[in-house]
Protein backbone atom coordinates (compact mmCIF):
# COMPACT_ATOMS: atom_id res chain seq x y z
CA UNK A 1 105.58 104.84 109.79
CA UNK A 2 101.90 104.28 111.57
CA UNK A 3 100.97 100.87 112.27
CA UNK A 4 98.15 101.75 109.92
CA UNK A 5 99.78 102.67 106.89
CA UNK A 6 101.38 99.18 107.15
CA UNK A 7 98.69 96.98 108.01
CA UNK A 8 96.51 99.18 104.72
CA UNK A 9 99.42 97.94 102.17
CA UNK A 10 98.52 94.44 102.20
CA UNK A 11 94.86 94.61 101.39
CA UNK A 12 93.65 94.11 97.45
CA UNK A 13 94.29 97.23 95.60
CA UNK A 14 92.48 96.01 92.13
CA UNK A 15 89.84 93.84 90.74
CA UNK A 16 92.06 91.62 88.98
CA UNK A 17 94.42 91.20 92.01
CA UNK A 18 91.47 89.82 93.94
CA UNK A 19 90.09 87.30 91.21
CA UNK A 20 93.69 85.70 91.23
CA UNK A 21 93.50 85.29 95.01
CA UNK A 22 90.25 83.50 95.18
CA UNK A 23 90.86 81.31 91.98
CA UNK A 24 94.17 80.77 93.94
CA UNK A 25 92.99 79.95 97.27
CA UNK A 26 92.97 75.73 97.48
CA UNK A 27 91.76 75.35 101.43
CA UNK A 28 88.15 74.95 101.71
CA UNK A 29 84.44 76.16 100.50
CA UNK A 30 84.06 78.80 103.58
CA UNK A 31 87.40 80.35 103.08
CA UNK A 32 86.49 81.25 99.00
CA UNK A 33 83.22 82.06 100.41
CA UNK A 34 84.25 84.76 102.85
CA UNK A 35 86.72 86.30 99.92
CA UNK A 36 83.66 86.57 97.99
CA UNK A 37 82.19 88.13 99.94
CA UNK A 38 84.68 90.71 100.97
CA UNK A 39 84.79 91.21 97.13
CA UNK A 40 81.08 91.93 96.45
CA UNK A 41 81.17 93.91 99.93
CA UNK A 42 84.35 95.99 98.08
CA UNK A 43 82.14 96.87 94.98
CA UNK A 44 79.51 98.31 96.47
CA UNK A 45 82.09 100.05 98.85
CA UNK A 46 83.19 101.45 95.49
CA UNK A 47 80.03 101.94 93.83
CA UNK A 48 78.40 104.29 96.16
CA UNK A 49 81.71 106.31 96.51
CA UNK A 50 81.99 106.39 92.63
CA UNK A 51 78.21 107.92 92.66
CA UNK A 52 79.08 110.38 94.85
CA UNK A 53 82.82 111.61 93.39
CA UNK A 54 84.33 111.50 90.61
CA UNK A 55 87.36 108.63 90.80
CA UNK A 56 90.69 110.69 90.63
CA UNK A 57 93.40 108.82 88.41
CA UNK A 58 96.68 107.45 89.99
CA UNK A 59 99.35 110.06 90.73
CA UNK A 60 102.83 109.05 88.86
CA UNK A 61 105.76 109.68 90.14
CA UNK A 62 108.56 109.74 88.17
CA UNK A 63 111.28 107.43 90.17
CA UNK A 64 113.79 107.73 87.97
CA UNK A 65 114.87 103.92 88.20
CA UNK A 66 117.85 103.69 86.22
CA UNK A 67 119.53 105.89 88.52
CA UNK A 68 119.14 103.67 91.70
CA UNK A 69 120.08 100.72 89.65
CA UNK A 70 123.04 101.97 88.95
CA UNK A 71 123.62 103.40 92.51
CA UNK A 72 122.35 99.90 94.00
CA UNK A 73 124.91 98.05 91.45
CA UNK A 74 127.50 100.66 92.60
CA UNK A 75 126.93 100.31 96.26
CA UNK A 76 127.00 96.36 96.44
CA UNK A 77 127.82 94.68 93.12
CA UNK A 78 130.66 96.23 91.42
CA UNK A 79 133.85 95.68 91.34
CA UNK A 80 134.96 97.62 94.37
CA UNK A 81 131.37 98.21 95.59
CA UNK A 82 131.29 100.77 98.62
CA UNK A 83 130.01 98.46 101.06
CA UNK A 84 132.61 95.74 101.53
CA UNK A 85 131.59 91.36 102.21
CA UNK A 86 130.77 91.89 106.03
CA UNK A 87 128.33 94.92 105.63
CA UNK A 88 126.51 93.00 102.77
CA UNK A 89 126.25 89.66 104.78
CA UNK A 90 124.47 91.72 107.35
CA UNK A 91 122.08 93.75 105.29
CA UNK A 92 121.07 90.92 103.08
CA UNK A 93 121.40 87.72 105.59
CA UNK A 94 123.52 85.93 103.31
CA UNK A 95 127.35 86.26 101.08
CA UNK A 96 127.10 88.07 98.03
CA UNK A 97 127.64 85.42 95.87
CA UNK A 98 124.48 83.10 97.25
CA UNK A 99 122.60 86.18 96.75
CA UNK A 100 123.51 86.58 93.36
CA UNK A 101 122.94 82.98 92.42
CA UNK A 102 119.54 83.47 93.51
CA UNK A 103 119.02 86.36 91.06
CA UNK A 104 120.33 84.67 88.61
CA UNK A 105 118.24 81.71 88.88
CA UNK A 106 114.87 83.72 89.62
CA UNK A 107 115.70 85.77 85.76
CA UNK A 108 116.32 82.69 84.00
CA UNK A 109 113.12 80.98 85.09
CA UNK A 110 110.54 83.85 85.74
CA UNK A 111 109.60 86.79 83.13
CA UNK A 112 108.69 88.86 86.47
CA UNK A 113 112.50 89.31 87.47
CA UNK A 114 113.67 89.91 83.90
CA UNK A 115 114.34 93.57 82.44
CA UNK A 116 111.54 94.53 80.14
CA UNK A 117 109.92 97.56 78.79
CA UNK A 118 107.02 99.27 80.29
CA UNK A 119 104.03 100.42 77.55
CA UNK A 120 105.46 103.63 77.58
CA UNK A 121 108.62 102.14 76.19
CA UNK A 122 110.68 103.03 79.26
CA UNK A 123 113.13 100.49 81.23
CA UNK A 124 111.36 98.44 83.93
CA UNK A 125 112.95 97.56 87.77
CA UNK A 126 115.77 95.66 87.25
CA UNK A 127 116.45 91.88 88.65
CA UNK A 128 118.80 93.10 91.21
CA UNK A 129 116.06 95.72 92.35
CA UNK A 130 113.27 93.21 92.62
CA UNK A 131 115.09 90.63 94.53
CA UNK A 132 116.59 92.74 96.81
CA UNK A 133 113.05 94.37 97.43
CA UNK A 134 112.02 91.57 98.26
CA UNK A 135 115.08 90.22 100.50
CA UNK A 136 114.73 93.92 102.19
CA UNK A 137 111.23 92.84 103.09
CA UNK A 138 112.17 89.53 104.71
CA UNK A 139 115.04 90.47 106.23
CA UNK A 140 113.73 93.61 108.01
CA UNK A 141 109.93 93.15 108.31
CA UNK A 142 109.48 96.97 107.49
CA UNK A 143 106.21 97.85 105.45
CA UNK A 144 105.93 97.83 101.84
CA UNK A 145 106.57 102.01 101.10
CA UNK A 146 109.98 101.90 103.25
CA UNK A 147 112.07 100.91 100.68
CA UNK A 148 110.83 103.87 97.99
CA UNK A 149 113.28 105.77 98.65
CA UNK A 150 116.63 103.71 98.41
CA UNK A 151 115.27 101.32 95.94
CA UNK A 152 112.49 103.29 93.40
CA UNK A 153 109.82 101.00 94.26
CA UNK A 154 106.03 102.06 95.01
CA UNK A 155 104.01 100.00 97.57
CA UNK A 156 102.07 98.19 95.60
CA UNK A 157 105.62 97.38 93.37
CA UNK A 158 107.48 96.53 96.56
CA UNK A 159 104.69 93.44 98.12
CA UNK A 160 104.21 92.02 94.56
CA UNK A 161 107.65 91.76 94.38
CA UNK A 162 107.88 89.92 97.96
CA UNK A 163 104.96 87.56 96.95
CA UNK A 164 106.80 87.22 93.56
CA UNK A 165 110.08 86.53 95.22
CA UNK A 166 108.68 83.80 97.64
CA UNK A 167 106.49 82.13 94.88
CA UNK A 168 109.57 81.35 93.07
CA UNK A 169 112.03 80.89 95.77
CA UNK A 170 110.11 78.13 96.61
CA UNK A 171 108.99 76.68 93.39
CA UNK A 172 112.84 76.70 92.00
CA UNK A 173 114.74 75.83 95.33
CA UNK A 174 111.61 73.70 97.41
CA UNK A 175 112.78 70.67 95.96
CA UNK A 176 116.38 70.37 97.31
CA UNK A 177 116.06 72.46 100.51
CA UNK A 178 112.76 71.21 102.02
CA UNK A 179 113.42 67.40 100.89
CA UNK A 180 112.65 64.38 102.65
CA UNK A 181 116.07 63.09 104.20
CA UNK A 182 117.20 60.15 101.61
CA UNK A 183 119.36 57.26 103.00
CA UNK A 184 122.37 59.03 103.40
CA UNK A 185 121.01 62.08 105.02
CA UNK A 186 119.83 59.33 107.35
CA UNK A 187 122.87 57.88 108.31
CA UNK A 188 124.64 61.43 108.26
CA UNK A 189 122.06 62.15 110.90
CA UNK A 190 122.22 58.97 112.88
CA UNK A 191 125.68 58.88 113.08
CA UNK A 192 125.93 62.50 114.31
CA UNK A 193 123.75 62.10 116.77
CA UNK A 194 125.14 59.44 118.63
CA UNK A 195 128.32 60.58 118.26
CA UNK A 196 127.37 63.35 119.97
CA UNK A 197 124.96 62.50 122.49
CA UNK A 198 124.62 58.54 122.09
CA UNK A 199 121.00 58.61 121.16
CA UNK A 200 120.54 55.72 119.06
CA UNK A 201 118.12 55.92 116.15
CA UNK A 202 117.93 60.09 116.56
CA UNK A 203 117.11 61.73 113.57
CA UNK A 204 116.51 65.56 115.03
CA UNK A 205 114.44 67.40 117.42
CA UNK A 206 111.07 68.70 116.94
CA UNK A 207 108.78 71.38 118.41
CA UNK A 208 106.16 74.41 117.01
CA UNK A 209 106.85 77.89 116.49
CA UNK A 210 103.72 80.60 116.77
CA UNK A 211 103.42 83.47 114.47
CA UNK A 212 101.07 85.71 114.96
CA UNK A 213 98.35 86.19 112.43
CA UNK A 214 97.87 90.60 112.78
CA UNK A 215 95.00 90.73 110.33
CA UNK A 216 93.13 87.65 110.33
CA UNK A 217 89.83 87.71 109.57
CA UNK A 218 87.47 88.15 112.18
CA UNK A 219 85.43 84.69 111.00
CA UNK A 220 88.80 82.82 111.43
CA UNK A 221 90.27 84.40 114.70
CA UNK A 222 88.76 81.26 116.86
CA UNK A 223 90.45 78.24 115.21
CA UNK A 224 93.67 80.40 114.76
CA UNK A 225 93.83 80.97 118.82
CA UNK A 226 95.27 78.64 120.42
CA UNK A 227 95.76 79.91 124.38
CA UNK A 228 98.11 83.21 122.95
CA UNK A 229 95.10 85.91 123.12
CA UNK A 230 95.79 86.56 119.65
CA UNK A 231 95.86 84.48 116.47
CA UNK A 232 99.00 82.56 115.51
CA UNK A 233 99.64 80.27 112.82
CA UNK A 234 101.80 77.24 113.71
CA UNK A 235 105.26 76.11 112.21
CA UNK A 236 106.39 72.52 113.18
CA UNK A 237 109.87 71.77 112.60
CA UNK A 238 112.29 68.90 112.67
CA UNK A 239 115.98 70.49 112.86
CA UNK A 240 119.36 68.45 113.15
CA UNK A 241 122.64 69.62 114.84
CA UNK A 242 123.76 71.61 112.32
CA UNK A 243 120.41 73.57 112.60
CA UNK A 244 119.30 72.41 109.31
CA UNK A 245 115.74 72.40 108.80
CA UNK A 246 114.57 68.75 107.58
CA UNK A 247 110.83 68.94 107.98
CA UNK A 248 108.50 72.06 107.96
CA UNK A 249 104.78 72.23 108.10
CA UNK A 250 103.44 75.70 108.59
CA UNK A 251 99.08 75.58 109.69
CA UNK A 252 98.09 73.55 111.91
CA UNK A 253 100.51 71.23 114.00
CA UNK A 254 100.76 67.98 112.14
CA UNK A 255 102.37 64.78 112.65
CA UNK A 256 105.72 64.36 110.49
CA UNK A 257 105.90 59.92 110.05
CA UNK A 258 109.68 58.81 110.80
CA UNK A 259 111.41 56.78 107.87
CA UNK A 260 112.19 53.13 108.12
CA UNK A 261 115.06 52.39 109.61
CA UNK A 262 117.18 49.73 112.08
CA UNK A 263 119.14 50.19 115.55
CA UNK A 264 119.32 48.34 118.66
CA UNK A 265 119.10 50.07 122.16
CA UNK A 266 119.73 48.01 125.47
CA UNK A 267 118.86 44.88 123.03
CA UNK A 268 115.94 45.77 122.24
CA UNK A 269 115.52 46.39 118.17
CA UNK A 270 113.69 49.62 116.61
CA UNK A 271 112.59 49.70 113.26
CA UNK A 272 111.57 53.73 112.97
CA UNK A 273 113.39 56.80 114.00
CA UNK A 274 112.87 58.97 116.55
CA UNK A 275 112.63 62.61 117.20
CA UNK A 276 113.37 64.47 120.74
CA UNK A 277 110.39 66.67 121.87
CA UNK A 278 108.90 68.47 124.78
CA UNK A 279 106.33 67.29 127.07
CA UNK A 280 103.49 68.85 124.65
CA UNK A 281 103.45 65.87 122.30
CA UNK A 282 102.06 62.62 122.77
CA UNK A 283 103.56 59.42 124.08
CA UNK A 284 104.17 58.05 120.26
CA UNK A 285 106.74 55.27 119.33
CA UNK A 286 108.68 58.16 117.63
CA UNK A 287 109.10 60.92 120.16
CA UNK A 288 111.25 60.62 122.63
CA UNK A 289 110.18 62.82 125.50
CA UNK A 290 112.07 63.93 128.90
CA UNK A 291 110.56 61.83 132.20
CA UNK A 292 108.82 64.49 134.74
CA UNK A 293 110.59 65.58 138.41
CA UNK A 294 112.52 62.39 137.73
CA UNK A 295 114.00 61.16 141.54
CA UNK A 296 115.96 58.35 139.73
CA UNK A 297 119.57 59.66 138.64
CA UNK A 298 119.30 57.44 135.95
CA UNK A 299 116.09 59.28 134.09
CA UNK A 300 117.87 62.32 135.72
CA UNK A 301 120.87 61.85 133.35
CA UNK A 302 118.45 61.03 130.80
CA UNK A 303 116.76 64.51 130.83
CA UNK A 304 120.24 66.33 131.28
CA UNK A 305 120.91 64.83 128.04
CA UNK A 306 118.10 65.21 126.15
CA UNK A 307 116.92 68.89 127.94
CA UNK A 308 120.13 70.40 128.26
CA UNK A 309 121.37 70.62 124.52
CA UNK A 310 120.37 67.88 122.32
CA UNK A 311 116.96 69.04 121.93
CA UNK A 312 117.57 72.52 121.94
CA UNK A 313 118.82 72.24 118.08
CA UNK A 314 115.04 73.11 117.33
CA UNK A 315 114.84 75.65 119.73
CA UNK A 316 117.87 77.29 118.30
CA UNK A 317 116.66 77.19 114.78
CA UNK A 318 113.97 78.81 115.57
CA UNK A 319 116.09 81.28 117.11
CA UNK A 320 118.41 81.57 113.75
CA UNK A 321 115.57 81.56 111.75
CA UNK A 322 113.33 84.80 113.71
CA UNK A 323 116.62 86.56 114.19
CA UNK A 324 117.34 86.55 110.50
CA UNK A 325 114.16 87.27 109.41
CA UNK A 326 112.57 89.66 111.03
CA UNK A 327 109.47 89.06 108.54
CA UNK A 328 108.16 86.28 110.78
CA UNK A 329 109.23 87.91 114.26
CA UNK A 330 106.64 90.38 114.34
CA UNK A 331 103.11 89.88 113.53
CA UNK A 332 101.95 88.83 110.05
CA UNK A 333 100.27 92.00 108.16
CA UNK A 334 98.85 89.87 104.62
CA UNK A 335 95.24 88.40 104.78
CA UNK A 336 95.99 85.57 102.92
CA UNK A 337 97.20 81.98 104.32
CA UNK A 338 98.57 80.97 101.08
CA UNK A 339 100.82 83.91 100.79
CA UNK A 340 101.96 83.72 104.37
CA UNK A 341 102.52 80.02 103.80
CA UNK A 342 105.06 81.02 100.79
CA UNK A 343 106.60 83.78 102.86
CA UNK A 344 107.41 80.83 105.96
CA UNK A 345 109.06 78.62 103.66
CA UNK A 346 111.13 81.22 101.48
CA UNK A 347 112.85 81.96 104.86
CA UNK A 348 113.43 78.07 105.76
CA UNK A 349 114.60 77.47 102.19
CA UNK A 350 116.93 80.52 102.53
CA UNK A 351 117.92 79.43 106.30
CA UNK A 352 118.82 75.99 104.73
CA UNK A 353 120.84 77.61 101.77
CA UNK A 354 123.12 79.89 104.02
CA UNK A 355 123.39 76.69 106.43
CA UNK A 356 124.63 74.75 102.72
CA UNK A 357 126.70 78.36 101.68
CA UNK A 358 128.84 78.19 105.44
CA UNK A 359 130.06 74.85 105.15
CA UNK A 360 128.29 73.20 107.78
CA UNK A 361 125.23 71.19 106.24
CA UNK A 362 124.92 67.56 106.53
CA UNK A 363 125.37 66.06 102.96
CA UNK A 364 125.42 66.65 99.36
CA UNK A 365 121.84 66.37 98.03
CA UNK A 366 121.15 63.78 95.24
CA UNK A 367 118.28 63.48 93.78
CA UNK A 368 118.86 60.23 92.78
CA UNK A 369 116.41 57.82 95.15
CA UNK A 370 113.58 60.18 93.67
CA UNK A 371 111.08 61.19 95.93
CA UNK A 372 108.59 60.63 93.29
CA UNK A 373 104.69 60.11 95.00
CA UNK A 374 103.94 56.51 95.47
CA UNK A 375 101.07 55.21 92.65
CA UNK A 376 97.49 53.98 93.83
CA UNK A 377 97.09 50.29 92.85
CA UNK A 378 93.99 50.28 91.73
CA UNK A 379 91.25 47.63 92.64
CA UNK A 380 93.36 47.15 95.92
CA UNK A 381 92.71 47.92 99.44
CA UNK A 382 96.60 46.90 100.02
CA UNK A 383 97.51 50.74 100.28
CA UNK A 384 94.67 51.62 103.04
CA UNK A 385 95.69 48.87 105.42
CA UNK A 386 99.49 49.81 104.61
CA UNK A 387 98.39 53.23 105.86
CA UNK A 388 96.26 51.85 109.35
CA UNK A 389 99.37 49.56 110.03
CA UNK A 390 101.79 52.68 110.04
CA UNK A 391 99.07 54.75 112.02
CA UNK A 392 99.01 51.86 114.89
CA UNK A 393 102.83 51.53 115.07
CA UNK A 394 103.34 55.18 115.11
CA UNK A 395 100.78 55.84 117.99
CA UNK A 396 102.21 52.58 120.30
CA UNK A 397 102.71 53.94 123.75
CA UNK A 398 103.98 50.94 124.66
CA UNK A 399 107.28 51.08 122.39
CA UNK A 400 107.21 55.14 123.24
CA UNK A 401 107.97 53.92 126.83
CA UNK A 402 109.81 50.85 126.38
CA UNK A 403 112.27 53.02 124.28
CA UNK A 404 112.76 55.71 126.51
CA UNK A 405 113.62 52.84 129.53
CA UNK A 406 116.17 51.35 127.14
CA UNK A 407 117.53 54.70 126.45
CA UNK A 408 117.99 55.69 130.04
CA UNK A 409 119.79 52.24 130.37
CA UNK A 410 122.23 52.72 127.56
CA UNK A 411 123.14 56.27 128.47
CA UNK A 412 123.82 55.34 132.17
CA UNK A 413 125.78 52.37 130.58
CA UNK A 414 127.73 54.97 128.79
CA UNK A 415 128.65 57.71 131.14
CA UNK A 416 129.76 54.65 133.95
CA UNK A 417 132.24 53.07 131.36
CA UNK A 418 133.43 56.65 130.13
C-alpha cells in the first residue's frame, strides 16, 4: 500500500461530508475560512472536469457482508471461536469481554452501530463489523482500504466508521475515564505516592507527547512546528503509578490547575498538589522539577528519586499508550483537528478502560461529588478575582523553590533513618 493511496483516503469524498465538517469545526474564523475555501476551490476542480467528461457512476461491489459476519462471529465470538483469549487480546488491545461491552454500549446509544437495512432492502454491516473496523484502525494504524478484505468494508465505509467509533467512544465513556480526580482519587493518589517514593502532596507526573500532523495544511504548518521539522500536535498528560491517565489535553500545551488540598513537608504547610516534571516547564508552585548537575548529595538523592522512576510513570504511559495504538505512533493522515482530537482521546479512554479491565486502577469511580461547571454570579466580579488569586498562587516561584528545598530535606531525613 503507497503512502499515497493512504494519505488520498482521508480527504472529503462528497459535498455533504464537507458541509458537516465546516458547520462542525468550533476553533476560530481563519480555520472555517480556509475550509471554505478548499470547498469552493473543490467545485470548480469539479466543474471544469465535469465540462470536459462525462462523471462515471460509482462501481459496486458486491461484498457479500453476511458472509464475513458470520466468519468474523465464527473466528472470535462464538462459543469455541478459532482464535482462543490470548490471540484476541493481542489483535484487539483489550479481553474479549471489554470489547464486547463496548459494542454493546455503542448499539444501544447510536443508530450508526445498529443493524439496519440499506434502500435496496439488503442487511447493512453489522455492530461487531463496525467496531472492530474501527478498533482495527486504532490498533494498527493501517489505511482505510486494508481491512476490505477480512472485514467487507470499502474505504470510505472503513474511516466513517473510525470517526464514528471515536465520536461515541468518547461521548458515552469521556465522562468516567477522562474525569477530574474526586476526593478519593486524591487520597488514593497521595497515599500511593508516598508510600512509594515519600513525595508528599504528589498527585502524578506530567510531560507532552508530539504527534505528528502528516497532512496539515500548508497555512497552519508554522504554529504546528515547534523545533521537530515537521508539524506535531501536542498531548499533555498527567499519569499516576498505575499508568492511569488523569488529565489529557491534546493542542497546544496547556496548564492543568492542581486541586485543593493539605500536607506538610519539613514543616512547612502546602495547600495545592503537585506534579513531577522535566526541566521544560516553569518554576510554578505545582511542579516539582529535578535541580541541575546537583554537587550536593542531598539534591543528588532528590533527582535519583524523582528522575530515576517516579517521574517516569508519564513517560511510560506514553509508551503503553503508542505501543498499543499504533494510530498515534506514526504520523496523522486526517486534515481535520477535531477529528484527530476524537481519535487522541478514544485511545486514552480505551488505555484507561483496559488499565480499569486488569485490575490495577486506582479507585471505583463515583459520580457522586458531581463535576457539574461552577455558575457565574451575576453582577459580581467575585469569580474574576477568584480566578487572578489562583493564577498568582499557581505561578509563585517562590513556593516552587521553597518546596523543592523542603522536599530534598524530608527525603534525606528518610533514607538516614531507614
Amino acid at each position: 500500500m503507497s503512502h499515497s493511496s493512504s494519505s488520498s483516503s482521508s480527504s472529503p469524498t462528497s459535498e455533504d461530508e464537507v458541509q458537516v465538517e465546516v458547520n462542525d469545526e468550533i476553533y476560530d474564523p481563519g480555520e472555517e475560512m480556509m475550509l471554505c475555501m478548499l470547498e469552493l476551490n473543490r467545485k470548480i476542480h469539479e466543474s471544469s472536469e465535469s465540462s470536459n467528461e462525462i462523471r462515471r457512476r460509482r462501481r459496486f461491489i458486491q461484498r457479500n457482508r453476511k458472509a464475513d459476519h458470520l466468519r468474523l462471529v465464527n473466528d472470535y465470538f462464538s462459543a469455541s471461536p478459532v482464535y482462543e483469549d490470548h490471540i484476541f487480546r493481542r489483535r484487539f488491545c483489550m479481553r474479549r469481554e471489554l470489547f464486547l461491552h463496548i459494542v454493546n454500549a455503542l448499539e444501544a446509544n447510536s443508530m450508526y452501530f445498529q443493524l439496519r437495512n440499506d434502500g435496496a432492502r439488503r442487511k447493512g454491516l453489522s455492530p461487531l463489523q463496525k467496531c472492530t473496523a474501527g478498533i482495527r484502525q486504532l490498533a494498527y494504524g493501517v489505511p482505510a482500504d486494508h481491512l476490505d478484505e477480512y472485514l467487507r468494508i470499502g474505504e470510505s465505509t472503513a474511516i466513517k466508521c473510525l470517526f464514528k467509533f471515536s465520536q461515541n467512544v468518547v461521548e458515552l465513556f469521556g465522562d468516567r475515564y477522562l474525569r477530574r480526580p474526586n476526593a478519593d482519587d486524591i487520597q488514593c493518589l497521595l497515599q500511593m505516592h508516598e508510600e512509594k517514593h515519600k513525595f508528599p502532596g504528589m498527585l502524578g507526573s506530567l510531560d507532552c507527547m508530539h504527534w505528528q500532523w502528516k497532512n496539515c495544511p500548508v497555512a497552519w504548518k508554522g504554529q504546528f512546528t515547534r523545533g521537530h521539522g515537521s508539524p506535531t500536535i501536542v498531548l499533555e498528560a498527567v499519569a499516576s503509578q498505575d499508568l492511569w491517565i488523569w488529565h489529557a489535553f491534546f493542542g497546544v500545551a496547556g496548564s492543568r490547575n492542581a486541586p485543593e488540598i493539605n500536607f506538610t513537608v519539613n514543616g512547612t504547610h502546602y495547600t495545592k498538589g503537585n506534579y513531577l516534571t522535566d526541566g521544560i516547564y516553569p518554576e510554578w508552585a505545582t511542579f516539582v522539577k529535578a535541580f541541575p548537575c546537583p554537587e550536593d548529595p542531598k539534591r543528588r538523592l532528590l533527582n535519583e528519586r524523582q528522575e530515576s522512576s517516579a517521574r517516569k510513570y508519564v513517560e511510560r504511559a506514553f509508551g503503553v499508550l503508542q505501543s498499543r495504538w499504533a494510530i498515534v505512533r506514526g504520523p496523522a493522515r486526517y486534515w481535520y483537528r477535531k477529528k484527530l482530537k476524537y481519535i487522541m482521546l478514544t485511545c486514552i479512554i480505551l488505555h484507561n478502560m483496559i488499565v480499569e479491565d486488569e485490575g490495577c486502577n486506582v479507585t471505583n469511580w463515583s459520580n457522586d461529588e458531581g463535576d457539574e461547571p461552577t455558575q457565574p454570579v451575576e453582577g459580581s466580579n467575585r469569580g474574576f478575582h477568584d480566578y487572578l488569586r489562583r493564577n498568582s498562587e499557581l505561578r509563585d516561584s517562590q513556593v516552587h523553590h521553597q518546596l523543592r528545598a523542603d522536599l530534598v530535606e524530608h527525603i534525606w531525613t528518610e533514607y538516614n533513618n531507614n
